[in-house]
Each structure stands twice: as C-alpha cells, then as structure tokens.
C-alpha atoms as a PDB file:
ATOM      1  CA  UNK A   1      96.088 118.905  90.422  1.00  0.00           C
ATOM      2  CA  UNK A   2      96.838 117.960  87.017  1.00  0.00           C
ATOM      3  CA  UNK A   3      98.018 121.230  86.104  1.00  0.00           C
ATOM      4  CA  UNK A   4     100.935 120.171  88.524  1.00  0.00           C
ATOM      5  CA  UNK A   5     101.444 117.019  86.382  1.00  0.00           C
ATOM      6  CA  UNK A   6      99.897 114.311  89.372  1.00  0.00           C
ATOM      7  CA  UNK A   7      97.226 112.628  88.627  1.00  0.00           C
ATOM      8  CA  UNK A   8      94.477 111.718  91.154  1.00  0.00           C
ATOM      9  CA  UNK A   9      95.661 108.259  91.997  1.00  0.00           C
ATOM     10  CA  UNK A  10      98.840 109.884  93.210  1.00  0.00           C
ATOM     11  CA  UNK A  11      97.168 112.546  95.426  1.00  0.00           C
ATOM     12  CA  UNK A  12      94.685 109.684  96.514  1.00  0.00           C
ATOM     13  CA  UNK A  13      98.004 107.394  97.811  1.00  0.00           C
ATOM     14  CA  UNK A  14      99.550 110.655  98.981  1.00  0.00           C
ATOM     15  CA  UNK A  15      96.421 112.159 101.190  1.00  0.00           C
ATOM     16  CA  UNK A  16      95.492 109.104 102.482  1.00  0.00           C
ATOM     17  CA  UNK A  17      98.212 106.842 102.192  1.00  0.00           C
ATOM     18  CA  UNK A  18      97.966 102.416 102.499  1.00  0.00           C
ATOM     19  CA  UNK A  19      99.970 100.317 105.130  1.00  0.00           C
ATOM     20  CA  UNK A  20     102.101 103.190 106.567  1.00  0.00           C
ATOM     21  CA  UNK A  21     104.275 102.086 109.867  1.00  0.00           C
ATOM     22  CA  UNK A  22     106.311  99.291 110.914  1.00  0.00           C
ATOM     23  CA  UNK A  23     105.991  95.965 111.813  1.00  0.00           C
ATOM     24  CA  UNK A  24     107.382  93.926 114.752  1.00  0.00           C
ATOM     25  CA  UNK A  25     109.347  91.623 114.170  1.00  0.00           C
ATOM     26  CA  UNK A  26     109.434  91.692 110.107  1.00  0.00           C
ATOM     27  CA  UNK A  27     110.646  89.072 108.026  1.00  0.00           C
ATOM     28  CA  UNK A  28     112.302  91.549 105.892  1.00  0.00           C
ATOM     29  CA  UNK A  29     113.088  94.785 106.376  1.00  0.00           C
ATOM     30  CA  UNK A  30     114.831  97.771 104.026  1.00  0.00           C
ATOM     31  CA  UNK A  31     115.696 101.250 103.867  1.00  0.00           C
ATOM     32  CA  UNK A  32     116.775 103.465 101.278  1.00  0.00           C
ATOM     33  CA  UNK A  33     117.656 106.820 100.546  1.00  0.00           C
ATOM     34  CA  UNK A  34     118.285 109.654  97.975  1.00  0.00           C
ATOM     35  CA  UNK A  35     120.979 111.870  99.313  1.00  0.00           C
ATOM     36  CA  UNK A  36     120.294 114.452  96.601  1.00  0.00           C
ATOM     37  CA  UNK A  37     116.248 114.990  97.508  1.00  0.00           C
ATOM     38  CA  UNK A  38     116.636 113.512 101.225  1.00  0.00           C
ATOM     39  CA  UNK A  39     113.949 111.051 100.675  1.00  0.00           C
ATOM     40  CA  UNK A  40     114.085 108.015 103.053  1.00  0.00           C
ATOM     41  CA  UNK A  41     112.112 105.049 102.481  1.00  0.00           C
ATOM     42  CA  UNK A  42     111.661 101.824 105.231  1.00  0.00           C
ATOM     43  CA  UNK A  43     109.937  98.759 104.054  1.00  0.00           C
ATOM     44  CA  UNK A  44     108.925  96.304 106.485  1.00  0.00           C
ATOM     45  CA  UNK A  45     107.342  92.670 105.163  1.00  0.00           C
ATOM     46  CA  UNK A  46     105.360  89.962 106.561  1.00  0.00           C
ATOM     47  CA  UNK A  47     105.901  86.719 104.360  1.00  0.00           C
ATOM     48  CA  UNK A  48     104.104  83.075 104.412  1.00  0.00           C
ATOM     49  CA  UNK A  49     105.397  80.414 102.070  1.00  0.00           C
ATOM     50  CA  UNK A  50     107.090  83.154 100.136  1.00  0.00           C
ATOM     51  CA  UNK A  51     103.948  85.349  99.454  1.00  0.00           C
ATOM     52  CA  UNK A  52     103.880  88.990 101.260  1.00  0.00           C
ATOM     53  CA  UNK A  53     101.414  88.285 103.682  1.00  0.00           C
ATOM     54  CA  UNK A  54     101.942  92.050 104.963  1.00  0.00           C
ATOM     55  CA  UNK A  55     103.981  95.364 103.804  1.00  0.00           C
ATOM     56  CA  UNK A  56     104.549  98.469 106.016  1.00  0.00           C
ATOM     57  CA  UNK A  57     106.290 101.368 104.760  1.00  0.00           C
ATOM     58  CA  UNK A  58     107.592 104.566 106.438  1.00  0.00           C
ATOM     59  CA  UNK A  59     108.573 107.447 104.229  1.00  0.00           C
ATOM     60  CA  UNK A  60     110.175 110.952 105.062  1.00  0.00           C
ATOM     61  CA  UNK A  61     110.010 112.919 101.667  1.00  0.00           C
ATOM     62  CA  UNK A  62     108.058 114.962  99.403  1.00  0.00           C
ATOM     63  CA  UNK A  63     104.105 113.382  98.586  1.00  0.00           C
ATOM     64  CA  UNK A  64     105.248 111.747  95.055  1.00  0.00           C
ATOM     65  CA  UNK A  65     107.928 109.518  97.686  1.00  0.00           C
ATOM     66  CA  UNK A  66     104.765 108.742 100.120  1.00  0.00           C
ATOM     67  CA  UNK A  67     102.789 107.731  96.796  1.00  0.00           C
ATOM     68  CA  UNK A  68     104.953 105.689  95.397  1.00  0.00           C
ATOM     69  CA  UNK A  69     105.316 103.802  99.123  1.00  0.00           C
ATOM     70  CA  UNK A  70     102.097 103.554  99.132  1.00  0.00           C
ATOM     71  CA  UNK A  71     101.527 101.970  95.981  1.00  0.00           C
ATOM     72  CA  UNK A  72     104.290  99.452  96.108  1.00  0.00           C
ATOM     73  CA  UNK A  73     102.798  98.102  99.213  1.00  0.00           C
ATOM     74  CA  UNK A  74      99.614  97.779  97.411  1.00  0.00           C
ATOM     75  CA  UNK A  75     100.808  96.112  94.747  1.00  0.00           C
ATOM     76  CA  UNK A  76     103.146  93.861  96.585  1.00  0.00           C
ATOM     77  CA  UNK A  77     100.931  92.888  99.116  1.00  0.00           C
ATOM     78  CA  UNK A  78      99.472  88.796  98.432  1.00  0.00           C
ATOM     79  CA  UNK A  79     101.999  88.649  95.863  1.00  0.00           C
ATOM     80  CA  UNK A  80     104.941  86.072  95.442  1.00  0.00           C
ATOM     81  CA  UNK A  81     108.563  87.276  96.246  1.00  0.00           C
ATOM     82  CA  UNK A  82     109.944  86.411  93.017  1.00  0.00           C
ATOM     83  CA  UNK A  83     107.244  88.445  91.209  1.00  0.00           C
ATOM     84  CA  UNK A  84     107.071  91.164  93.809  1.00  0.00           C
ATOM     85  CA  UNK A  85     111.032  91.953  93.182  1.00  0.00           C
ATOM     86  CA  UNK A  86     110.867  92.149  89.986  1.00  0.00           C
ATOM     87  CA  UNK A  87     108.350  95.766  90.213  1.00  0.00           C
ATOM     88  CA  UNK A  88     110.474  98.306  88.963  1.00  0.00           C
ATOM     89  CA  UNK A  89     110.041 102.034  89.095  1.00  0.00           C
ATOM     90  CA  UNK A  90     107.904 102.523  84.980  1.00  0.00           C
ATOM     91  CA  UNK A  91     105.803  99.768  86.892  1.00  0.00           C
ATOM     92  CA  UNK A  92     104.754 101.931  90.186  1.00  0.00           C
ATOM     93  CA  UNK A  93     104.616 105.163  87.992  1.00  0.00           C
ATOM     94  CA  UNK A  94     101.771 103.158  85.573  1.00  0.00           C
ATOM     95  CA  UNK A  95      99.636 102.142  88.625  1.00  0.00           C
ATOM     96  CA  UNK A  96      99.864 106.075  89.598  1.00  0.00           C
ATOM     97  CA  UNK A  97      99.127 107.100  86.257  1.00  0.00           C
ATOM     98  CA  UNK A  98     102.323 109.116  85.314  1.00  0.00           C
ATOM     99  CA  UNK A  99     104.552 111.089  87.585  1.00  0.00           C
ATOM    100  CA  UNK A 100     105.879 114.477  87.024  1.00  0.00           C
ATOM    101  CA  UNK A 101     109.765 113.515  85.437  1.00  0.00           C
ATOM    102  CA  UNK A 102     111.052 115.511  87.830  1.00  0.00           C
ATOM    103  CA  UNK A 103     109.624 112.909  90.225  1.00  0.00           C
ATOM    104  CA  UNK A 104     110.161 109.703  88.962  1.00  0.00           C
ATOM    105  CA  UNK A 105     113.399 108.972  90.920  1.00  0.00           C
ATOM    106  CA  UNK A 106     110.845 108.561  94.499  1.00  0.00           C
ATOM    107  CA  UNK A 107     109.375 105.805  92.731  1.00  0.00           C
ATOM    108  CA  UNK A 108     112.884 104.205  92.050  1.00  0.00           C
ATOM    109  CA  UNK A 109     113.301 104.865  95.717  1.00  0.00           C
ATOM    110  CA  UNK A 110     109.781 102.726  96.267  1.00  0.00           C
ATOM    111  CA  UNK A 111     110.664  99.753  94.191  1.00  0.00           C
ATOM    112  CA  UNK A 112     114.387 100.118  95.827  1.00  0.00           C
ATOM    113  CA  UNK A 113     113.142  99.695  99.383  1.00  0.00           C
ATOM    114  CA  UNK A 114     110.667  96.674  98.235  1.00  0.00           C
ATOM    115  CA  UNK A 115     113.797  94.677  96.674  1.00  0.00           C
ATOM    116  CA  UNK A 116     116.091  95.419  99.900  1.00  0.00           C
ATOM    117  CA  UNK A 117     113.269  94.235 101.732  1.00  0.00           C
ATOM    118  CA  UNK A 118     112.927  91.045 100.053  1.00  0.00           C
ATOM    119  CA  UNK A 119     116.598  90.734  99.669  1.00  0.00           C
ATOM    120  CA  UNK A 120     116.692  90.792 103.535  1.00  0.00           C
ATOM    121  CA  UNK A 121     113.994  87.919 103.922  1.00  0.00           C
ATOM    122  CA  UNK A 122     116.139  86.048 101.109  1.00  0.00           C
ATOM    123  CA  UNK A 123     118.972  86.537 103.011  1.00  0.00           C
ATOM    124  CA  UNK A 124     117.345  85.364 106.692  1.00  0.00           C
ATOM    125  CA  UNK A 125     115.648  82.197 105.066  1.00  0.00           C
ATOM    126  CA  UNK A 126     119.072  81.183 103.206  1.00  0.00           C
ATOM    127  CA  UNK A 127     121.099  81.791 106.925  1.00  0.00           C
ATOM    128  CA  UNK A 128     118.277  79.529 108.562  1.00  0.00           C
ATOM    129  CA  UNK A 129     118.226  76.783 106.046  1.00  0.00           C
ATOM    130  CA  UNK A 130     121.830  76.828 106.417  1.00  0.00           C
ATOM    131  CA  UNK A 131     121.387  76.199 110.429  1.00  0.00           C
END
C-alpha cells in the first residue's frame, strides 16, 4: 500500500475500523461535511465528569475519511474534553503515520466532527446549569 502513499496504520483503521455507529442518547453529538469530496462525518460521545467515557462515529466517504474517524475516536476516547478538542487534523495524520496530501482534508473533517461534538455537550451542560 505504500506505493499509494497510506501507511499500514491507515489501512488497519480503514479495514477494520474502531467504535463505528451511534449511540443512544449521546451527550454530544456532531456532523460534518465536505461538499467538495462528499465526505460526511457523525460523532456521537458518551461523557462522565468531562472525560469521553465513549465515542461512536459514522462516516460515508472514501477509506482515508473512515481512518481518520477511526482514529479520533481512539484517541479521544478516556480523554478530558478540554484536551480532546484541542486534536487537530497534523495530530490524527501523525497517529496514522502520514496521509497522502491529497487526503489530509478527511482528517480535518475527523477532528471537525470531534470539536462539534464536544461543542454540543458544552453547549447541553451550560443550558442545564443554567436550569
């Protein structure tokens, strides 16, 4: 595959991808897209005293956009919000080891979804608090 410029990790996450489908019920949920590629990304989160206690991810696009879901949930998962938004796109292609150029965008599109999703639980804990 490397002649194709992805590395194992990235067919490994693609092939057999980590914490793919939903979750009822989520304490924060969000979806992006890329209008130009049609990639659409849903991120659905679990959270406990503001630690991801769970990620789920849905993904319709090409297999460097399932990848990148796939990762971000694993490196989200057990981790504190206010670290977990700050993943951006150069961190989720590291953990793959490199992504085609031409590909990088579906991993902005991963790290997108996670901070919409965390956003939302913000958002839901800040309207409760509020009463």
């Amino acid at each position: 595959m490397a002649q194709i410029g992805y590395s194992e990790k990235v067919m490994k996450h693609f092939m057999n991808p980590r914490n793919v489908g939903t979750i009822d019920n989520p304490d924060g949920y969000g979806k992006v897209g890329n209008p130009v590629c049609g990639d659409l990304m849903e991120m659905f989160i679990k959270v406990e005293d503001d630690v991801i206690t769970d990620i789920k991810f849905r993904t319709f696009g090409c297999g460097s956009a399932i990848a990148t879901s796939s990762m971000v949930t694993e490196m989200a998962k057990g981790m504190h919000i206010d670290e977990a938004i700050k993943i951006t796109r150069a961190d989720v292609a590291d953990e793959l080891e490199g992504l085609p150029p031409q590909k990088m965008h579906c991993s902005n599109l991963a790290a997108d979804a996670l901070r919409a999703a965390i956003r939302d639980y913000l958002a839901r804990k800040e309207k409760r608090a509020k009463g």
